[in-house]
Protein backbone atom coordinates (compact mmCIF):
# COMPACT_ATOMS: atom_id res chain seq x y z
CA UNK A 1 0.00 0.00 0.00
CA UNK A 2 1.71 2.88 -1.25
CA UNK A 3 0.80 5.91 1.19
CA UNK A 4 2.19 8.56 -1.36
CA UNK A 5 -0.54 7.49 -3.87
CA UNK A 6 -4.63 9.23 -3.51
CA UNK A 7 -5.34 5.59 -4.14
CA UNK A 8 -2.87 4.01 -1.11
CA UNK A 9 -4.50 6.91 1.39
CA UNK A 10 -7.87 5.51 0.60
CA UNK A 11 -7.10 1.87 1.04
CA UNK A 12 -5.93 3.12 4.58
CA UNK A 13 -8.64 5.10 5.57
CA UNK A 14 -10.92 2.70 4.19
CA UNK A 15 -9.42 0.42 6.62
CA UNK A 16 -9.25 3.16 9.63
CA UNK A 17 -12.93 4.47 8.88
CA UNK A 18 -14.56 0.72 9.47
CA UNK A 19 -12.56 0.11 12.29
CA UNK A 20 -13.53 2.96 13.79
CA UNK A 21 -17.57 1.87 12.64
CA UNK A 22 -17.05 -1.13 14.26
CA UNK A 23 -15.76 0.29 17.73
CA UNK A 24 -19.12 1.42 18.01
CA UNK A 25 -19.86 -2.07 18.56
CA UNK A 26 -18.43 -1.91 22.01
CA UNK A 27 -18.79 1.93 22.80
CA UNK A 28 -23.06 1.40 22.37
CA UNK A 29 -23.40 -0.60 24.88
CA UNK A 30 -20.95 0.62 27.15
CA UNK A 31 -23.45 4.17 26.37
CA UNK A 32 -26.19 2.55 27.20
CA UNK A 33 -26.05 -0.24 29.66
CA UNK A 34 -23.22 0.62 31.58
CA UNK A 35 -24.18 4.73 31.39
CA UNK A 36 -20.02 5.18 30.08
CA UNK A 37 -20.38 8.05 27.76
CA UNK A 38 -16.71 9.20 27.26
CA UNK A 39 -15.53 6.26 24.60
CA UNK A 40 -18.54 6.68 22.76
CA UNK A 41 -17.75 10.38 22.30
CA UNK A 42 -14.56 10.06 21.34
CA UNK A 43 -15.13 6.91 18.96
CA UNK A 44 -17.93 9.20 17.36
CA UNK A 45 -15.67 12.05 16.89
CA UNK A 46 -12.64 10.29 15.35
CA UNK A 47 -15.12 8.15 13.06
CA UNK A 48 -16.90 11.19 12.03
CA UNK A 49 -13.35 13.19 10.53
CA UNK A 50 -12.42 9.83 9.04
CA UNK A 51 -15.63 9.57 7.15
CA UNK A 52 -15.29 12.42 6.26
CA UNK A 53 -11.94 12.59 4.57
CA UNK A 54 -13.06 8.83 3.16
CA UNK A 55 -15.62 10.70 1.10
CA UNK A 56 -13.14 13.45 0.25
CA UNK A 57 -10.96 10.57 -0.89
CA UNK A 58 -13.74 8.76 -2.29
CA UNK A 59 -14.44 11.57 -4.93
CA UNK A 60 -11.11 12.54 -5.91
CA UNK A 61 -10.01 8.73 -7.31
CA UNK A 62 -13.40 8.66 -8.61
CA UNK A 63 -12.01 11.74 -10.59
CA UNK A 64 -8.54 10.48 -11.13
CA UNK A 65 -9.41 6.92 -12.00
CA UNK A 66 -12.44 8.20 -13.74
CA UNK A 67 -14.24 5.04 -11.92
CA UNK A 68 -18.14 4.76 -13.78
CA UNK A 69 -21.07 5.18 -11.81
CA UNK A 70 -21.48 1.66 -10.50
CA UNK A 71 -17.91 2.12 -8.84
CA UNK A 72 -18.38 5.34 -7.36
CA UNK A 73 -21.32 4.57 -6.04
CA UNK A 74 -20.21 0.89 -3.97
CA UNK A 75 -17.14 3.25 -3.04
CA UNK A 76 -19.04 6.07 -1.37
CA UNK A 77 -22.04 3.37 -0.10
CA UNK A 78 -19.16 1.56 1.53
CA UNK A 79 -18.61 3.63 3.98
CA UNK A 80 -22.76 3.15 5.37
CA UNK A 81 -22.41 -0.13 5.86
CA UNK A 82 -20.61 -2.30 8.23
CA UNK A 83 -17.56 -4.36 7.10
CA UNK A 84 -18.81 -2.16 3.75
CA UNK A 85 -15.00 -0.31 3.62
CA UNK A 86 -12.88 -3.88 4.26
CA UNK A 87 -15.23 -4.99 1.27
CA UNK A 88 -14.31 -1.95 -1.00
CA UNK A 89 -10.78 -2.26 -0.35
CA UNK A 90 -10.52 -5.73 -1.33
CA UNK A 91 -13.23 -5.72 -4.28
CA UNK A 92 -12.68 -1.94 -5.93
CA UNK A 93 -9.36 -0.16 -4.54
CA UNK A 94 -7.19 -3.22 -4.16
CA UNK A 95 -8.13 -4.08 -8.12
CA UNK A 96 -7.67 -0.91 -8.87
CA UNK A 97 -4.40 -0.60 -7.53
CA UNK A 98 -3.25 -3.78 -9.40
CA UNK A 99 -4.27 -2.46 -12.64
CA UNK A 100 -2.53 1.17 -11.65
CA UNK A 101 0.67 -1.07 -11.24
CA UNK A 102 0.53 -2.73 -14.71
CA UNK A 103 0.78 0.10 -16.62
């Protein structure tokens, strides 16, 4: 994963963004059956910038891979589902990334 690439950046906060989906897994319930608030806050906060900058991300290799509609959308609907990132990764940027190094 080349981190110097758009394309490498992605594929890492791809893989940041659902971890930090899936930490919500244990911060809910801490939240609301233990009445823990504080790792739920800051799991929210840092999962909220990283989608954020996944989107960012998201549309500028859809611009500089000039990915079709189809693409771009399972890229940016990734990043509502759980596990949907790890899935993109491996499916859309890791393909793409082999094909980038072909050329």
């Amino acid at each position: 994963m080349n981190l110097k690439s758009p394309l490498g950046r992605l594929r890492l906060l791809a893989i940041l963004e659902g971890v930090s989906y899936l930490l919500f897994g244990i911060t809910m319930p801490l939240k609301y059956m233990l009445s823990i608030t504080e790792p739920n806050f800051y799991v929210g906060l840092a999962h909220g910038w990283l989608f954020i900058l996944y989107i960012i991300l998201c549309f500028q290799n859809i611009y500089l891979h000039r990915w079709n509609f189809k693409i771009s959308f399972l890229a940016l609907a990734a990043s509502l589902i759980p596990f949907g990132t790890f899935v993109a990764d491996a499916k859309i940027f890791k393909h793409t990334a082999s094909r980038q190094e072909t050329r």
